[in-house]
N, C-alpha and C. Protein backbone atom coordinates (compact mmCIF):
# COMPACT_ATOMS: atom_id res chain seq x y z
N UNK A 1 31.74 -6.11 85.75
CA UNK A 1 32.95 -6.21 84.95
C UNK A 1 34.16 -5.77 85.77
N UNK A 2 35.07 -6.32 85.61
CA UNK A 2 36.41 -6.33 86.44
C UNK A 2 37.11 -4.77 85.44
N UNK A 3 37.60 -4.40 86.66
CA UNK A 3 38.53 -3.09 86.12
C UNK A 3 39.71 -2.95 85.95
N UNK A 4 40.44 -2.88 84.65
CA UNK A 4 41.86 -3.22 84.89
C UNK A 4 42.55 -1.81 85.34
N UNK A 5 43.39 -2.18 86.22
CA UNK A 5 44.61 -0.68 86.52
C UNK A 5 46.00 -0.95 85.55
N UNK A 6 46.04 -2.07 85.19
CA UNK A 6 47.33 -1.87 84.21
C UNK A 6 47.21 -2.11 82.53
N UNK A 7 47.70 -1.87 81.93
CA UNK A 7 47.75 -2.21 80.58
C UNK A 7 48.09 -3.31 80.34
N UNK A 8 47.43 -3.66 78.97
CA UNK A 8 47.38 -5.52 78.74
C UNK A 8 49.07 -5.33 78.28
N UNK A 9 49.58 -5.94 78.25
CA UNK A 9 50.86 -6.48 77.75
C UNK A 9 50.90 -7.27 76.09
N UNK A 10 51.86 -6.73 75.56
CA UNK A 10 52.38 -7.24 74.34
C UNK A 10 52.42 -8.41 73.83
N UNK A 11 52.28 -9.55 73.61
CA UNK A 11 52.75 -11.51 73.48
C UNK A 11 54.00 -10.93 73.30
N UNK A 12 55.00 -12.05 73.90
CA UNK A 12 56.09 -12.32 73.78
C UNK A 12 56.57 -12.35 72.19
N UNK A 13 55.76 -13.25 71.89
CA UNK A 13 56.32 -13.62 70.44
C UNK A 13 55.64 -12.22 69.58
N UNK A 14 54.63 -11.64 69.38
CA UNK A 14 54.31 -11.14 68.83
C UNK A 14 55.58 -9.56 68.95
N UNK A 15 56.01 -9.31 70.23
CA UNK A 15 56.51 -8.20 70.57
C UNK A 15 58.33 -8.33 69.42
N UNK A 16 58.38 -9.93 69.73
CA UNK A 16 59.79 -10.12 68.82
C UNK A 16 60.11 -10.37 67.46
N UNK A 17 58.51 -10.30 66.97
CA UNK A 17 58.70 -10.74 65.48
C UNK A 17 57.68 -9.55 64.71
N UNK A 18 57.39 -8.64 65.23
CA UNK A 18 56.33 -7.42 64.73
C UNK A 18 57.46 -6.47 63.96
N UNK A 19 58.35 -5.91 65.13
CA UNK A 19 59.41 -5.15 64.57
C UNK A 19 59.42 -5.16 62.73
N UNK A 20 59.41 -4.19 62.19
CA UNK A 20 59.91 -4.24 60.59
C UNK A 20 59.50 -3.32 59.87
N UNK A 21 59.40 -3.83 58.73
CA UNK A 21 58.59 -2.91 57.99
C UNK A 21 57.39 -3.26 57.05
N UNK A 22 56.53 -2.73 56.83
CA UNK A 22 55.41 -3.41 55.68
C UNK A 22 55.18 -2.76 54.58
N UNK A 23 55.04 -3.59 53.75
CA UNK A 23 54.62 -2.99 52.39
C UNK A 23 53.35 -3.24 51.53
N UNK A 24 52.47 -2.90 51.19
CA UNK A 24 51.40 -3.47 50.36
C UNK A 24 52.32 -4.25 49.43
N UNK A 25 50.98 -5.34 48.59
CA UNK A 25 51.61 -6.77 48.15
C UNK A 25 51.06 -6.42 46.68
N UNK A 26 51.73 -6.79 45.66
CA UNK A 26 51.13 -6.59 44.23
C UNK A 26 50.03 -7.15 44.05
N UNK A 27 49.08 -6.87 43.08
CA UNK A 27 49.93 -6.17 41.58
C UNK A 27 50.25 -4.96 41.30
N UNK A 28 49.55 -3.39 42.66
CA UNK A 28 50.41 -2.63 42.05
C UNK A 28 49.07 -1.17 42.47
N UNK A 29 49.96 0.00 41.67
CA UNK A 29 49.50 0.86 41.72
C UNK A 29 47.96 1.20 41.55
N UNK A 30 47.18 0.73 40.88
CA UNK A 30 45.56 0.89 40.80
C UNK A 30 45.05 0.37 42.06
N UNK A 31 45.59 -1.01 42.12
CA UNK A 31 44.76 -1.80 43.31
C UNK A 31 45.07 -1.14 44.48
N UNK A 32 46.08 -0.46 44.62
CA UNK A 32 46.74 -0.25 45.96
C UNK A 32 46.62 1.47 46.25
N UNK A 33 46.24 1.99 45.57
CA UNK A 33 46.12 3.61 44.87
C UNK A 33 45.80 4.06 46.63
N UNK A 34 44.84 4.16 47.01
CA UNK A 34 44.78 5.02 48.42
C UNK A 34 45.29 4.38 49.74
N UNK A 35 45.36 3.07 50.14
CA UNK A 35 46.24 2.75 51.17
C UNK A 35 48.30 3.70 50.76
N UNK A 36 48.03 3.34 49.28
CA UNK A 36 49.30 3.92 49.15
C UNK A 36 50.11 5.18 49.38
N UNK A 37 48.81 5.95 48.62
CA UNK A 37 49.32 7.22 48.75
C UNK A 37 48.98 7.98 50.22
N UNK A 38 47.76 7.19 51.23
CA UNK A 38 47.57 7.56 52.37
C UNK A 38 48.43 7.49 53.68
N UNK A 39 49.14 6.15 53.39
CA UNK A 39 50.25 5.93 54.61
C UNK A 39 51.24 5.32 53.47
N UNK A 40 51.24 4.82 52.61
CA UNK A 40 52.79 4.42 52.35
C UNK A 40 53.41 3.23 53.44
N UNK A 41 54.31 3.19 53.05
CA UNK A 41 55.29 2.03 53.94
C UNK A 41 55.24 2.16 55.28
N UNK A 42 54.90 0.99 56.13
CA UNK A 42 54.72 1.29 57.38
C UNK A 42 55.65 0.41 58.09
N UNK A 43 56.19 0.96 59.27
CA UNK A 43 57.35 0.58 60.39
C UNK A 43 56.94 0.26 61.42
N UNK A 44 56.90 -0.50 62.45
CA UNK A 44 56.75 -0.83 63.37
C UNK A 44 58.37 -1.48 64.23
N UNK A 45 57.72 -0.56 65.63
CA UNK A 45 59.37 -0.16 66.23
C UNK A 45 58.68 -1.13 67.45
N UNK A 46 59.89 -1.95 68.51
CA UNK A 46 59.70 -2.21 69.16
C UNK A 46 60.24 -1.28 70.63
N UNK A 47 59.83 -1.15 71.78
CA UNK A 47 60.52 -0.66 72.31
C UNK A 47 59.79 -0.30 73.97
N UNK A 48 60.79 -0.95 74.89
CA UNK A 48 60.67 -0.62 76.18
C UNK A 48 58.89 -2.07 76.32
N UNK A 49 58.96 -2.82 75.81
CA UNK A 49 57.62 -4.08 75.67
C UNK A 49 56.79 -3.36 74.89
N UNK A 50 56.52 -1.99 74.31
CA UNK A 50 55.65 -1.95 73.70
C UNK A 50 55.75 -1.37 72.71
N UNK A 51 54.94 -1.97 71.27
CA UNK A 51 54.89 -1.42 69.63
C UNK A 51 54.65 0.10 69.55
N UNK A 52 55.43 0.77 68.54
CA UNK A 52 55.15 1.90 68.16
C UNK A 52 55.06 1.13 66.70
N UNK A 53 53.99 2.42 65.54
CA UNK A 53 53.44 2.40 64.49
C UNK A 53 54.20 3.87 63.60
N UNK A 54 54.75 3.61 62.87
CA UNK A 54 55.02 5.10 61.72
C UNK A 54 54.70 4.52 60.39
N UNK A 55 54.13 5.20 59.64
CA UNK A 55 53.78 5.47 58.51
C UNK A 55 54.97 6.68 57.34
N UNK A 56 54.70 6.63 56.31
CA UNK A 56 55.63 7.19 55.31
C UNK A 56 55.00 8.31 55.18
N UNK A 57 53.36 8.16 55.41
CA UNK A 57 52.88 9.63 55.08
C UNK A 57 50.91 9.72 55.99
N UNK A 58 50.85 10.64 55.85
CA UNK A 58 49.76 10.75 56.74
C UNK A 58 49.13 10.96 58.26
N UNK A 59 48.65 9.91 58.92
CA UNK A 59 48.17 10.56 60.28
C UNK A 59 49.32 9.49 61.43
N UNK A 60 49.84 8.59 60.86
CA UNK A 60 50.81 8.33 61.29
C UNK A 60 52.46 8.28 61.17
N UNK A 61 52.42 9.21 60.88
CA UNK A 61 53.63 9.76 60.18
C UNK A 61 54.71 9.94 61.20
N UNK A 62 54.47 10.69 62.24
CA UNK A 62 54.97 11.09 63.29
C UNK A 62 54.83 10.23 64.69
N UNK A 63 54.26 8.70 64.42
CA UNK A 63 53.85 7.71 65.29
C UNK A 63 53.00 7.59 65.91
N UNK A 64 52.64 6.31 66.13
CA UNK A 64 51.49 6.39 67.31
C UNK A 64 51.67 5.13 67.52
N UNK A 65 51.11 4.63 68.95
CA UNK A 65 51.30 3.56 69.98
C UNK A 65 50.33 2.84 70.11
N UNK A 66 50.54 1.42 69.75
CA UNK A 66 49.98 0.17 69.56
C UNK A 66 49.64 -0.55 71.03
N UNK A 67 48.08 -0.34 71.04
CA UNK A 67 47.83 -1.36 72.35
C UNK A 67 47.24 -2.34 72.41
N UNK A 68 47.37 -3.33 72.75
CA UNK A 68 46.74 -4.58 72.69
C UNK A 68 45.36 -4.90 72.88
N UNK A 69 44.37 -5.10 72.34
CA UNK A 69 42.58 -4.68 72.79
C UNK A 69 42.19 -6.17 73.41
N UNK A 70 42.53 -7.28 73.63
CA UNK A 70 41.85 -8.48 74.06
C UNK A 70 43.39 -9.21 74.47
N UNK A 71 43.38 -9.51 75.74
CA UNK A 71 44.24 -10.68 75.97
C UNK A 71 43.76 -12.40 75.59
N UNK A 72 42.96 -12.28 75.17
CA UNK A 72 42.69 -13.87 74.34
C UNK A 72 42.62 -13.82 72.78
N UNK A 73 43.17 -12.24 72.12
CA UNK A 73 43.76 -12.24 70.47
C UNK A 73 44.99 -11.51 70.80
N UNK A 74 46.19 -12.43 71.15
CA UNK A 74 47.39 -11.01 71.11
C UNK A 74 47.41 -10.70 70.02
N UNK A 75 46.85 -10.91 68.93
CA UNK A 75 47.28 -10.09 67.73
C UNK A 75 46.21 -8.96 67.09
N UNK A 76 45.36 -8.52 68.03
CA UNK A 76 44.41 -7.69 67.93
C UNK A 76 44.70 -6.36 68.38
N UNK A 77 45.07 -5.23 67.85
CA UNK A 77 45.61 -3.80 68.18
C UNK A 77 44.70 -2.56 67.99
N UNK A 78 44.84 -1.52 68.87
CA UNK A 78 44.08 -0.72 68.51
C UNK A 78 45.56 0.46 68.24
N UNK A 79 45.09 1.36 67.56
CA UNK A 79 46.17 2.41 67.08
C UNK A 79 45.51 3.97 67.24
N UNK A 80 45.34 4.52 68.13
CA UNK A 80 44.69 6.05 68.19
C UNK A 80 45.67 6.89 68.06
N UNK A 81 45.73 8.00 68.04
CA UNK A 81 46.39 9.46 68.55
C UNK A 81 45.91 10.14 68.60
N UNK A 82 46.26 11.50 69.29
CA UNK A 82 45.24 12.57 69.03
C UNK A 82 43.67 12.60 69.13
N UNK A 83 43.61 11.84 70.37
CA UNK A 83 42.01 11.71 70.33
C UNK A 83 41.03 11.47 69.59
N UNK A 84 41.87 10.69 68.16
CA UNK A 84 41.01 10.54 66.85
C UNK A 84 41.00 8.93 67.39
N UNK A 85 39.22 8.40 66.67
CA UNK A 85 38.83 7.22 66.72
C UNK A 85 39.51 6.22 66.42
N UNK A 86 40.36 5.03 67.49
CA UNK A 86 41.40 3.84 66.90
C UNK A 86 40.87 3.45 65.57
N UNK A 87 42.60 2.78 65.13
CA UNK A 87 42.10 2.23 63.97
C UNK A 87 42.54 1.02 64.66
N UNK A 88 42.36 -0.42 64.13
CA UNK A 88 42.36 -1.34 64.55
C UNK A 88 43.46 -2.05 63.57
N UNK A 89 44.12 -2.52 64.04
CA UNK A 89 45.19 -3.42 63.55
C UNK A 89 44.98 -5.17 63.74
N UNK A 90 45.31 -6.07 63.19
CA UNK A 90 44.93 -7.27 63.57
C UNK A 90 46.75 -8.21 62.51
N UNK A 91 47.46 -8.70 63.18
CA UNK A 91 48.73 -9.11 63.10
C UNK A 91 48.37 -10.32 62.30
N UNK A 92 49.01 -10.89 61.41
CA UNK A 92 48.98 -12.10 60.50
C UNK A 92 50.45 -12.86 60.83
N UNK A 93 49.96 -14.07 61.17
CA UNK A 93 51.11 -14.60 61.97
C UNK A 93 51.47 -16.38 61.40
N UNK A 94 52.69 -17.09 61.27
CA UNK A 94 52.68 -18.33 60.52
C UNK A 94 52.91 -19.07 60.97
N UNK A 95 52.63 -20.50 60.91
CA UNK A 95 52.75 -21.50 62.17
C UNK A 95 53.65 -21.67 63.06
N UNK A 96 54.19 -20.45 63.33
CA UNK A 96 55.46 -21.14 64.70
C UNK A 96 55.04 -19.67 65.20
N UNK A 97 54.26 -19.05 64.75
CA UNK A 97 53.82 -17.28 65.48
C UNK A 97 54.75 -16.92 64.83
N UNK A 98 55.55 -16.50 64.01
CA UNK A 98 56.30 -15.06 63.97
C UNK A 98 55.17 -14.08 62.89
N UNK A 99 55.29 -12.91 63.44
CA UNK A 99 54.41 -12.22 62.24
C UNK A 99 55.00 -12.06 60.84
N UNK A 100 54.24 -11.96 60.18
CA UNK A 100 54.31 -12.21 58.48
C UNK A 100 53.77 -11.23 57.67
N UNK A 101 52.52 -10.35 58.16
CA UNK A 101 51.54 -9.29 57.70
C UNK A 101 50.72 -8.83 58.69
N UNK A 102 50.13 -7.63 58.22
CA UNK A 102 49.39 -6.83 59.03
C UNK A 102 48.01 -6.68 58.19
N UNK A 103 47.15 -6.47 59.26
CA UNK A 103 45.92 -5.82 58.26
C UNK A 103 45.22 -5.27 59.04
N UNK A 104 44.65 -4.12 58.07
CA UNK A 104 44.02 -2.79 58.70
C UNK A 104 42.49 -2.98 58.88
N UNK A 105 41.72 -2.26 59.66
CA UNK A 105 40.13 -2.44 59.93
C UNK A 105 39.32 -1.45 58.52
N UNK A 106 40.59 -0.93 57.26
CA UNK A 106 39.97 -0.20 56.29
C UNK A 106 39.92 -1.17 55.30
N UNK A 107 40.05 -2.87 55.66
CA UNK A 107 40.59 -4.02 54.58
C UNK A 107 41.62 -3.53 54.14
N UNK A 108 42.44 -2.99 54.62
CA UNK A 108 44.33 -3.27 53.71
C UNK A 108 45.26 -4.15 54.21
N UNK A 109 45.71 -4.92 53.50
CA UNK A 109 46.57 -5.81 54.21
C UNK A 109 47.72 -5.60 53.64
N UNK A 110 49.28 -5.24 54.32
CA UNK A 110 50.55 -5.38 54.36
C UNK A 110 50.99 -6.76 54.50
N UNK A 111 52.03 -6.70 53.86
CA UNK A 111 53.11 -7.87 53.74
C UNK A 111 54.58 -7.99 54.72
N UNK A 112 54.86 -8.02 55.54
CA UNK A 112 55.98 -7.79 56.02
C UNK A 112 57.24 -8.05 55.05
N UNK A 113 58.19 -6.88 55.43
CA UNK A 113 59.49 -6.95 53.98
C UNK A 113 60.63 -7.12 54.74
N UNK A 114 60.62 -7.03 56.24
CA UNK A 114 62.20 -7.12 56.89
C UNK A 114 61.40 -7.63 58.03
């Protein structure tokens, strides 16, 4: 297996249309009860080619940095900090690529709102 020395890089398109914010999608408080109250509204910052992740509440609250896990899915992310086990992110994207939603490896899926 080949060894990489640099980090995979961002997609172009994915790096310019991620930026925003997400929100879980109705109908609402029951269905949505622990993604909600666990992270809340989530932000994604662009910056210097690569995604940062904040959350409203919880283990990403204070951010953490989005890396790309396969250069043949740019929209496949892993999200660690703190030496705690990635969570995996996977980008929802609409026929011309811009992203549209996010979804988590706990099955939650966000809606993009900006």
């Amino acid at each position: 297996p080949e060894e990489r020395t640099s980090p995979r890089a961002v997609d172009p398109a994915v790096l310019a249309t991620a930026p925003g914010e997400y929100l879980l999608p109705m109908p609402g408080p029951l269905t949505n009860f622990r993604p909600a109250t666990r992270l809340g509204r989530l932000t994604i910052a662009a910056d210097g080619g690569a995604l940062t992740l904040t959350a409203r509440w919880g283990k990403w609250k204070t951010g953490a940095a989005m890396t790309p896990c396969d250069d043949n899915d740019p929209e496949f992310f892993a999200v660690s900090q703190d030496g705690r086990d990635p969570t995996y992110i996977t980008f929802v994207r609409d026929e011309a690529g811009a992203v549209t939603g996010l979804r988590i490896d706990d099955l939650t899926h966000y809606r993009k709102a900006t």
